[in-house]
PDB file of N, CA and C in Angstrom:
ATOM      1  N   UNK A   1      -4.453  -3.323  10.894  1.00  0.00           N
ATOM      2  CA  UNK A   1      -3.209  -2.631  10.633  1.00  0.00           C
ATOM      3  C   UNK A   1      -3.521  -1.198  10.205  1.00  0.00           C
ATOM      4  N   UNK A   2      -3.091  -0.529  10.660  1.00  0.00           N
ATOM      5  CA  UNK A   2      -3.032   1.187  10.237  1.00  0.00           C
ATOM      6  C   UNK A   2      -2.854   1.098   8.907  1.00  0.00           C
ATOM      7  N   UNK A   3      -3.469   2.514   8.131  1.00  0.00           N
ATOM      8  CA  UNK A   3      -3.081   2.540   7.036  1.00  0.00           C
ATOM      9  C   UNK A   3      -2.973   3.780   6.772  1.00  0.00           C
ATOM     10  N   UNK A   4      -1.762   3.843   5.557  1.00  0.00           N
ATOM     11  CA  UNK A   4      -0.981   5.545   5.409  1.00  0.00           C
ATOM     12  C   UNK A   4      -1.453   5.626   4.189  1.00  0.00           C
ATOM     13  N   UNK A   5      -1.563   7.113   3.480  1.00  0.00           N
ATOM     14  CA  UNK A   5      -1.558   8.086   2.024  1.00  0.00           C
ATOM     15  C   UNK A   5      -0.071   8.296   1.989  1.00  0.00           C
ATOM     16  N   UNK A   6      -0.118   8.027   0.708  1.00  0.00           N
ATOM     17  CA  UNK A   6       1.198   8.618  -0.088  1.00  0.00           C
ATOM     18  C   UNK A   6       1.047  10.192  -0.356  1.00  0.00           C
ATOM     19  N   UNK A   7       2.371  10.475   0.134  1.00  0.00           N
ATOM     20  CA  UNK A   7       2.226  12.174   0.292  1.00  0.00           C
ATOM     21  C   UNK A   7       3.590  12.564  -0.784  1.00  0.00           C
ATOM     22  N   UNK A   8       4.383  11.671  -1.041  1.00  0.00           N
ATOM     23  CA  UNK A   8       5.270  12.162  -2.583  1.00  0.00           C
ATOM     24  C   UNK A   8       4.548  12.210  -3.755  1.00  0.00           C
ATOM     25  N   UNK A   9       5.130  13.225  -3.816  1.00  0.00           N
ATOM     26  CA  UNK A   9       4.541  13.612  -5.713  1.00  0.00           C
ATOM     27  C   UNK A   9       4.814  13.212  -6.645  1.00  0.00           C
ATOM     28  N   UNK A  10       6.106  12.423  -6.800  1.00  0.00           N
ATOM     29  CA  UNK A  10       6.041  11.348  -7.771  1.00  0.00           C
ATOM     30  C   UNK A  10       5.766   9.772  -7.442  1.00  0.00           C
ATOM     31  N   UNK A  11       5.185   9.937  -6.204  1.00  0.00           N
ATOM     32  CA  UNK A  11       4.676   8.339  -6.000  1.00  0.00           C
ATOM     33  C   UNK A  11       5.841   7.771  -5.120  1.00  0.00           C
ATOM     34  N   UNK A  12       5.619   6.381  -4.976  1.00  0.00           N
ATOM     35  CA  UNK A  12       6.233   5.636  -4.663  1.00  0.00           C
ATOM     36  C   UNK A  12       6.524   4.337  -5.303  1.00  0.00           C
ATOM     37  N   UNK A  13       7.223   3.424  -4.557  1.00  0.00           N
ATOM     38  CA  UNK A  13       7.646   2.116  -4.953  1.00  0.00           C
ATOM     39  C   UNK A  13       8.061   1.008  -3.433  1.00  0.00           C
ATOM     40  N   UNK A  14       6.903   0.248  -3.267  1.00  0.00           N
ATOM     41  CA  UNK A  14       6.942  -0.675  -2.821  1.00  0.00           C
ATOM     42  C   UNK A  14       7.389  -1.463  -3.241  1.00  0.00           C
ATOM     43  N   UNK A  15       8.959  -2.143  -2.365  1.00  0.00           N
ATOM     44  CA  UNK A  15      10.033  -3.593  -3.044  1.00  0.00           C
ATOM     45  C   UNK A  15       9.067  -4.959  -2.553  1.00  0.00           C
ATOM     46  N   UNK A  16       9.509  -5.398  -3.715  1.00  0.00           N
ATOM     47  CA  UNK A  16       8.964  -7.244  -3.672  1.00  0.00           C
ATOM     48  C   UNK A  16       9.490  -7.481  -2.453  1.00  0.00           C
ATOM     49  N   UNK A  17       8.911  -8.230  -2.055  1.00  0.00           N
ATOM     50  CA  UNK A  17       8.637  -9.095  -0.456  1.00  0.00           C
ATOM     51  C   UNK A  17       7.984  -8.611   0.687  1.00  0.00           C
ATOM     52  N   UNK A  18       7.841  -7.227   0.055  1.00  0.00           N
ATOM     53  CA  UNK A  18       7.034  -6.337   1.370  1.00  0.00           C
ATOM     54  C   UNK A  18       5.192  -6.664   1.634  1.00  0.00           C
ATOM     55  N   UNK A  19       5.016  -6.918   2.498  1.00  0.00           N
ATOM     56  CA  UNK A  19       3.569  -7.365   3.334  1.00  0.00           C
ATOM     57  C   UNK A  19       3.003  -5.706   3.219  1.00  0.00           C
ATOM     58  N   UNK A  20       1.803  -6.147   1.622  1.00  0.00           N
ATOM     59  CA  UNK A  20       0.595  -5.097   2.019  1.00  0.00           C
ATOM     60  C   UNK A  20      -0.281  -5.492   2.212  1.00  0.00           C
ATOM     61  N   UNK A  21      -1.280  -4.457   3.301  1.00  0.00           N
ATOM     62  CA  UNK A  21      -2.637  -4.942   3.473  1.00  0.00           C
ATOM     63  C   UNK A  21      -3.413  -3.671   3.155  1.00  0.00           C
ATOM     64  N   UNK A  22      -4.864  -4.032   3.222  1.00  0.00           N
ATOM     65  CA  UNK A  22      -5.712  -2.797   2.986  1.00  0.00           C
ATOM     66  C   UNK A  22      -6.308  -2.437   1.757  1.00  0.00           C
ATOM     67  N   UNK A  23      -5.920  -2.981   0.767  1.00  0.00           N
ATOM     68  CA  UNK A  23      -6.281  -2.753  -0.546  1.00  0.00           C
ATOM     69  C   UNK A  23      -7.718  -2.840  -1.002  1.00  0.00           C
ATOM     70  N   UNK A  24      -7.950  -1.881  -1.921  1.00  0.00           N
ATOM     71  CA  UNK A  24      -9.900  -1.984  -2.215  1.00  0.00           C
ATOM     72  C   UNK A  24      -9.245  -2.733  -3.389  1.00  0.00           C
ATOM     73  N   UNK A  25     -10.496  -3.450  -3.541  1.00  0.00           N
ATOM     74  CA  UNK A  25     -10.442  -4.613  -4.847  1.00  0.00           C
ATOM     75  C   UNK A  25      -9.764  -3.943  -6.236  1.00  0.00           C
ATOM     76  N   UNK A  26     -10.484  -2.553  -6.492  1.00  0.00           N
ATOM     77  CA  UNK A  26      -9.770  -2.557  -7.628  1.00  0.00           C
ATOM     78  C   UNK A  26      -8.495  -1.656  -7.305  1.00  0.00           C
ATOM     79  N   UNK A  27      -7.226  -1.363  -6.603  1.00  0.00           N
ATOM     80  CA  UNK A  27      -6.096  -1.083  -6.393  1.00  0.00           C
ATOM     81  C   UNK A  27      -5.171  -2.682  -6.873  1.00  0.00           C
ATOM     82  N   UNK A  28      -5.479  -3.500  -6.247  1.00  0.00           N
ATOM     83  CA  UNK A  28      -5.448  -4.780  -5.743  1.00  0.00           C
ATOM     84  C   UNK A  28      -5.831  -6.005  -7.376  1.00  0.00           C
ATOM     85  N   UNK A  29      -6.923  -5.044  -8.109  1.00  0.00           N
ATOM     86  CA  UNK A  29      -6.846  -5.768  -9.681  1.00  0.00           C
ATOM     87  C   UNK A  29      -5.873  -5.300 -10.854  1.00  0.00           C
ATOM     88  N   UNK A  30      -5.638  -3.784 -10.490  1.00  0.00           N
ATOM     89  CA  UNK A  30      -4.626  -3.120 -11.005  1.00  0.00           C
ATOM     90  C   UNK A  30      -3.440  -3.728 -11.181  1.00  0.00           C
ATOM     91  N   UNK A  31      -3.119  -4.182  -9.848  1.00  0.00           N
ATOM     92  CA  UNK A  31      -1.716  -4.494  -9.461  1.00  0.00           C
ATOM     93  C   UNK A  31      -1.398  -6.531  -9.741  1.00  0.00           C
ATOM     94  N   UNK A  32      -2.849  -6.839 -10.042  1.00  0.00           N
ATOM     95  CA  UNK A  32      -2.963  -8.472  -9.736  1.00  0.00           C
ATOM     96  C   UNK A  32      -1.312  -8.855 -10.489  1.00  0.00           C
ATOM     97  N   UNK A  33      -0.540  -8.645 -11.356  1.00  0.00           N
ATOM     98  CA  UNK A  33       0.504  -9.542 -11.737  1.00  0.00           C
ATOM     99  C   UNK A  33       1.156  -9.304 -10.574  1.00  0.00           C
ATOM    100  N   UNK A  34       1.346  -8.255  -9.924  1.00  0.00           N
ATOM    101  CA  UNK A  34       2.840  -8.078  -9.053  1.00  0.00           C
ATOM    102  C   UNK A  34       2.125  -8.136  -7.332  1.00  0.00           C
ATOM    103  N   UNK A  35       1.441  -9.249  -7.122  1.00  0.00           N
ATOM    104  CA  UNK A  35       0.754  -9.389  -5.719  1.00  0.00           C
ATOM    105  C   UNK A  35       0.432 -10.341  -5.647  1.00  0.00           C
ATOM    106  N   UNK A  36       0.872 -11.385  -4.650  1.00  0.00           N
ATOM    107  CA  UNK A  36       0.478 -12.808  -4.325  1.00  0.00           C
ATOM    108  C   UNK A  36      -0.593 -12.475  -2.749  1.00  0.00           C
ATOM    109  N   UNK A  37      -1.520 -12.999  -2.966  1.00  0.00           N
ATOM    110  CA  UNK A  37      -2.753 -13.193  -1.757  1.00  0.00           C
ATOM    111  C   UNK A  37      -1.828 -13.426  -0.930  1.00  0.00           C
ATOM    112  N   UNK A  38      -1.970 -13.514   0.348  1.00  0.00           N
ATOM    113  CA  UNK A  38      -1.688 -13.970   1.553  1.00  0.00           C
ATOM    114  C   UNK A  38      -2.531 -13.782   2.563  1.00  0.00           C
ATOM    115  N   UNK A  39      -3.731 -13.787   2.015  1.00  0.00           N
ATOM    116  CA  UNK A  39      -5.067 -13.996   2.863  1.00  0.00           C
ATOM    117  C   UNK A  39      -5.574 -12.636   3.950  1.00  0.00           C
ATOM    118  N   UNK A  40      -6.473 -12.671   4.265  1.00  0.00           N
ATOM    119  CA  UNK A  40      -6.771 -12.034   5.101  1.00  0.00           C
ATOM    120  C   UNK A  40      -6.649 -10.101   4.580  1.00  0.00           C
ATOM    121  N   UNK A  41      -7.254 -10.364   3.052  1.00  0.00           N
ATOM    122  CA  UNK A  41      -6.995  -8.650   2.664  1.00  0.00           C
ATOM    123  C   UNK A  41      -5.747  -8.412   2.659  1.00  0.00           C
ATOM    124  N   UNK A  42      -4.974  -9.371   2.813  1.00  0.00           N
ATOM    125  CA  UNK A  42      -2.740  -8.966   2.612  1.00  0.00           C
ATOM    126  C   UNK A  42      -2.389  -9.441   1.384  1.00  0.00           C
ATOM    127  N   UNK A  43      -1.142  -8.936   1.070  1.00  0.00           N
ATOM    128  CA  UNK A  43      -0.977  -9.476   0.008  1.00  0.00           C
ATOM    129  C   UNK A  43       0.747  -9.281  -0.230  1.00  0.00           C
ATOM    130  N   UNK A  44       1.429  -9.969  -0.896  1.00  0.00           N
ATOM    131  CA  UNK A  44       2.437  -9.712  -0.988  1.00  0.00           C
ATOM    132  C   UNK A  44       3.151  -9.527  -2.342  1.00  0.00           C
ATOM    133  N   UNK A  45       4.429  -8.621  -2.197  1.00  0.00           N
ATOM    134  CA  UNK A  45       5.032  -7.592  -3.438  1.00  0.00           C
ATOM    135  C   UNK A  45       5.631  -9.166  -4.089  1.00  0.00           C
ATOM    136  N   UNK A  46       5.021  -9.479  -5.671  1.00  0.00           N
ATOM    137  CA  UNK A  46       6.009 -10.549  -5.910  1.00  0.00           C
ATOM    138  C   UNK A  46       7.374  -9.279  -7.151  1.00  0.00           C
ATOM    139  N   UNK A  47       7.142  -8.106  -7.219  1.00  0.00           N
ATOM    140  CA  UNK A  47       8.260  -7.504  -7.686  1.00  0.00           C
ATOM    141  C   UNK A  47       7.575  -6.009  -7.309  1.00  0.00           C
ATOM    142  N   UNK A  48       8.475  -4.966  -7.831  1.00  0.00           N
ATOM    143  CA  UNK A  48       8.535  -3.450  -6.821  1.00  0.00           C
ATOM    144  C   UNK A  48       6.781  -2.650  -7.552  1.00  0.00           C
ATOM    145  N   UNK A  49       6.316  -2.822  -6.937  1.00  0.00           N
ATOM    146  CA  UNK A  49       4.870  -1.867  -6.734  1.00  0.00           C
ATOM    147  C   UNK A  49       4.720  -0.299  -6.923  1.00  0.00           C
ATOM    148  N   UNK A  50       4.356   0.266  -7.674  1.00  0.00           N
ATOM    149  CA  UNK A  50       3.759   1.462  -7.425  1.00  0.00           C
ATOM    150  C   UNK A  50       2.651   1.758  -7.126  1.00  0.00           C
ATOM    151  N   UNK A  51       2.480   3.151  -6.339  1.00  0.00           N
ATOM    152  CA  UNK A  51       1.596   3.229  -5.556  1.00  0.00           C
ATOM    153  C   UNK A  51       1.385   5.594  -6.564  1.00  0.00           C
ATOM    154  N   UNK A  52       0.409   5.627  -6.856  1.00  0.00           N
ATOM    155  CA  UNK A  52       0.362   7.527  -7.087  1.00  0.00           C
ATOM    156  C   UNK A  52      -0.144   8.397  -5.948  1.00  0.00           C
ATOM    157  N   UNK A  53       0.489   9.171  -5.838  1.00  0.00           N
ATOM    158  CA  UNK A  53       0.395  10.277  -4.714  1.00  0.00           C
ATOM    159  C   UNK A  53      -1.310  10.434  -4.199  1.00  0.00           C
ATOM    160  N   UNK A  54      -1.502  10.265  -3.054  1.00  0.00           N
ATOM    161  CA  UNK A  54      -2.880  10.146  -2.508  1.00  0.00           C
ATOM    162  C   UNK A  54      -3.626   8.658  -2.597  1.00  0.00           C
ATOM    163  N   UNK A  55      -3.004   7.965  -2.979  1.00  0.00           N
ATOM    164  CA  UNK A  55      -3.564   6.511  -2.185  1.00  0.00           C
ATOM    165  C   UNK A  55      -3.021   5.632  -1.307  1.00  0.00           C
ATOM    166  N   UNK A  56      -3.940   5.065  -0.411  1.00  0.00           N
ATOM    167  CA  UNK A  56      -4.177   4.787   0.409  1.00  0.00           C
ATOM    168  C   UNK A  56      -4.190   3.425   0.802  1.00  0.00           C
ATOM    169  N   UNK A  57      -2.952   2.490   1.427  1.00  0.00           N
ATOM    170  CA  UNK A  57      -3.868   1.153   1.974  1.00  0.00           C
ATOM    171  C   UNK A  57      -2.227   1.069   3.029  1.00  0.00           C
ATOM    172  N   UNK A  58      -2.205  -0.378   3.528  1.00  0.00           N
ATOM    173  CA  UNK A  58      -1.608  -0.819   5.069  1.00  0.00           C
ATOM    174  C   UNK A  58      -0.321  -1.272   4.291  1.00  0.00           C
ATOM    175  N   UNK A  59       1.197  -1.220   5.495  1.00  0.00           N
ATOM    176  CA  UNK A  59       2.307  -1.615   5.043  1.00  0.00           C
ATOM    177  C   UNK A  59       2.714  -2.426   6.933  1.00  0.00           C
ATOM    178  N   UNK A  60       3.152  -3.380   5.988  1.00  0.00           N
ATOM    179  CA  UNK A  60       3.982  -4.309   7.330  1.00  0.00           C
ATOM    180  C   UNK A  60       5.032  -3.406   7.703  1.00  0.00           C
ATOM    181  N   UNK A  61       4.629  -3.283   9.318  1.00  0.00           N
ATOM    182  CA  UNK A  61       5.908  -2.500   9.979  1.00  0.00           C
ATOM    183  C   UNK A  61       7.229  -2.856   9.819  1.00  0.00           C
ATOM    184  N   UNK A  62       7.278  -3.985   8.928  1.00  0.00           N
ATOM    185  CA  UNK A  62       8.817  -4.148   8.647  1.00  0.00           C
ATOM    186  C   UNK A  62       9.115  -3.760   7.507  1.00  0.00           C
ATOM    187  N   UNK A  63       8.547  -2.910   6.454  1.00  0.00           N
ATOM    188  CA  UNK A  63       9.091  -1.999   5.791  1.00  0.00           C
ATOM    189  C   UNK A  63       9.765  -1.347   5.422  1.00  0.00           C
ATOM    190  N   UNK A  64      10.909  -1.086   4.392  1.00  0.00           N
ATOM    191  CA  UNK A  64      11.715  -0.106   4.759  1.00  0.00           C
ATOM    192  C   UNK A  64      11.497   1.108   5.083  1.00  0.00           C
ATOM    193  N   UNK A  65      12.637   1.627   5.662  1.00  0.00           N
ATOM    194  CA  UNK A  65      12.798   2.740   6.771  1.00  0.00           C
ATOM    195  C   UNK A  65      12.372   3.906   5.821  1.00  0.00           C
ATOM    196  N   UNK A  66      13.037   3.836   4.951  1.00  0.00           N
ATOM    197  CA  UNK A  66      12.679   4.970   3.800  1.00  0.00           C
ATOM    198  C   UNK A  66      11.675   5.002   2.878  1.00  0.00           C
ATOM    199  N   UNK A  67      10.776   4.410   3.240  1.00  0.00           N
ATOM    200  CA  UNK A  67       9.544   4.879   2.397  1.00  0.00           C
ATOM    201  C   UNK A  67       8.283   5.309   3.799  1.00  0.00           C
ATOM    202  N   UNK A  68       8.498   5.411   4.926  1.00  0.00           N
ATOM    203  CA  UNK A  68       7.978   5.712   6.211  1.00  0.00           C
ATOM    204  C   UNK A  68       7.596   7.507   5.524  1.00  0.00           C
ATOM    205  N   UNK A  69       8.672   7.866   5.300  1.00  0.00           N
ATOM    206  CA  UNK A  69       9.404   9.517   5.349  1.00  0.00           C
ATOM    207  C   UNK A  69       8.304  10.236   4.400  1.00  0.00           C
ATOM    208  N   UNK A  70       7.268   8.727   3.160  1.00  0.00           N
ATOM    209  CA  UNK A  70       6.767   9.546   2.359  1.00  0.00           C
ATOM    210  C   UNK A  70       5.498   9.224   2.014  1.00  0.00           C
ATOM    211  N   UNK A  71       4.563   8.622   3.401  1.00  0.00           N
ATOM    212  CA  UNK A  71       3.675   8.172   3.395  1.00  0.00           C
ATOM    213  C   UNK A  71       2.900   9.206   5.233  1.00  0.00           C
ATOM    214  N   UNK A  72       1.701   9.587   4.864  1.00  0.00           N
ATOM    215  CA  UNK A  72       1.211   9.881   6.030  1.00  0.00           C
ATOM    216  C   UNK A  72       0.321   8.994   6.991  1.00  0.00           C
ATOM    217  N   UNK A  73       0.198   8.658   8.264  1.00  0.00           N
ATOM    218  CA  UNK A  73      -0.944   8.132   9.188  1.00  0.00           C
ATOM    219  C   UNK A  73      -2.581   8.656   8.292  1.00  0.00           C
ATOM    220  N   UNK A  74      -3.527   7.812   8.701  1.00  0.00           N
ATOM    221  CA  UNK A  74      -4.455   7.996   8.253  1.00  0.00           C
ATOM    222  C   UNK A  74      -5.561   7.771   9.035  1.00  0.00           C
ATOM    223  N   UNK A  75      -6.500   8.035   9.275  1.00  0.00           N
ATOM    224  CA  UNK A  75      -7.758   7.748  10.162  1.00  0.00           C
ATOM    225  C   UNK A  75      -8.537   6.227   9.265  1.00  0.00           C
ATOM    226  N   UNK A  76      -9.304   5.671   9.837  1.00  0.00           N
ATOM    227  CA  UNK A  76      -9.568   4.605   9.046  1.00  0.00           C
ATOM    228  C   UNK A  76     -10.627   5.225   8.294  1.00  0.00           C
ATOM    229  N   UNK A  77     -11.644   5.699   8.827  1.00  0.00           N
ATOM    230  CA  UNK A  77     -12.665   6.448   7.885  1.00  0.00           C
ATOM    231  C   UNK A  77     -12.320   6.897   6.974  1.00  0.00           C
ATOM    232  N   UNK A  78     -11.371   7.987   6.762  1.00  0.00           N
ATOM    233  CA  UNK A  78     -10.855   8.574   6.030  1.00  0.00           C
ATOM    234  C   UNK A  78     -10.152   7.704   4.955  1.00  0.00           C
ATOM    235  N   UNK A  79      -9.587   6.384   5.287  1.00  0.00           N
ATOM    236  CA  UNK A  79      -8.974   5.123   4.699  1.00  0.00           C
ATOM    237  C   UNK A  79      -9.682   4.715   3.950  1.00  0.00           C
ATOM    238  N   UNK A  80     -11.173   4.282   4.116  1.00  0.00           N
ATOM    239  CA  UNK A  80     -11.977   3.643   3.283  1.00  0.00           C
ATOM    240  C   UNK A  80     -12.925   4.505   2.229  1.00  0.00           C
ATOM    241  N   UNK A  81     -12.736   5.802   2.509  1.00  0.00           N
ATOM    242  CA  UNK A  81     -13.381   6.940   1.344  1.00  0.00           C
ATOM    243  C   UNK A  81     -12.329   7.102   0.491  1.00  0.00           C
ATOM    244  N   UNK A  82     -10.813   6.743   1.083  1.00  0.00           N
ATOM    245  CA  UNK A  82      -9.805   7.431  -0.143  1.00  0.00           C
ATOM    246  C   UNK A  82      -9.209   6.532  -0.948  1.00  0.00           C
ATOM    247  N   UNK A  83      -9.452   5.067  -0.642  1.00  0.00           N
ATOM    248  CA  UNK A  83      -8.666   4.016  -1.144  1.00  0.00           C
ATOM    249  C   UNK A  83      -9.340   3.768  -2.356  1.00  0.00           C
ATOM    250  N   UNK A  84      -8.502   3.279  -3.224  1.00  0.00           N
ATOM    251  CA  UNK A  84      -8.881   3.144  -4.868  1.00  0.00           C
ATOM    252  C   UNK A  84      -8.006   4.344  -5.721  1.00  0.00           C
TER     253      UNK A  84
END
């Protein structure tokens, strides 16, 4: 799955039920209360997630529409030097 940088300056907020993937372990230990495994490096929002401007990991294309507007494409290389 592709993965985008957060390009808002006050961050974001990923809603509970949304399918993330991509996460380096410690983004992913940070967040352990509000993320249920779903295998395979995914994981899912069990309530709304924040994410700070310049990091990096994968969102299920069924996402809402409005958080697209504040996240950029990313190269994968570039994915795995910036994540954390």
């Amino acid at each position: 799955m592709p993965k985008y940088r957060v390009i808002a300056a006050m961050g974001i907020t990923i809603p509970a039920g949304t399918l993330i993937t991509g996460l380096s372990k410690e983004q992913a230990a940070r967040r352990g209360d509000l993320l249920e495994a779903a295998g395979k490096g995914r994981h899912i929002a069990r309530a709304n997630v924040g994410f700070k401007q310049g990091e990096v990991f994968g969102l299920d294309d069924e996402a809402p529409k409005a958080l697209w507007q504040l996240l950029e494409p990313v190269e994968e290389k570039a994915a795995a030097k910036d994540a954390g």
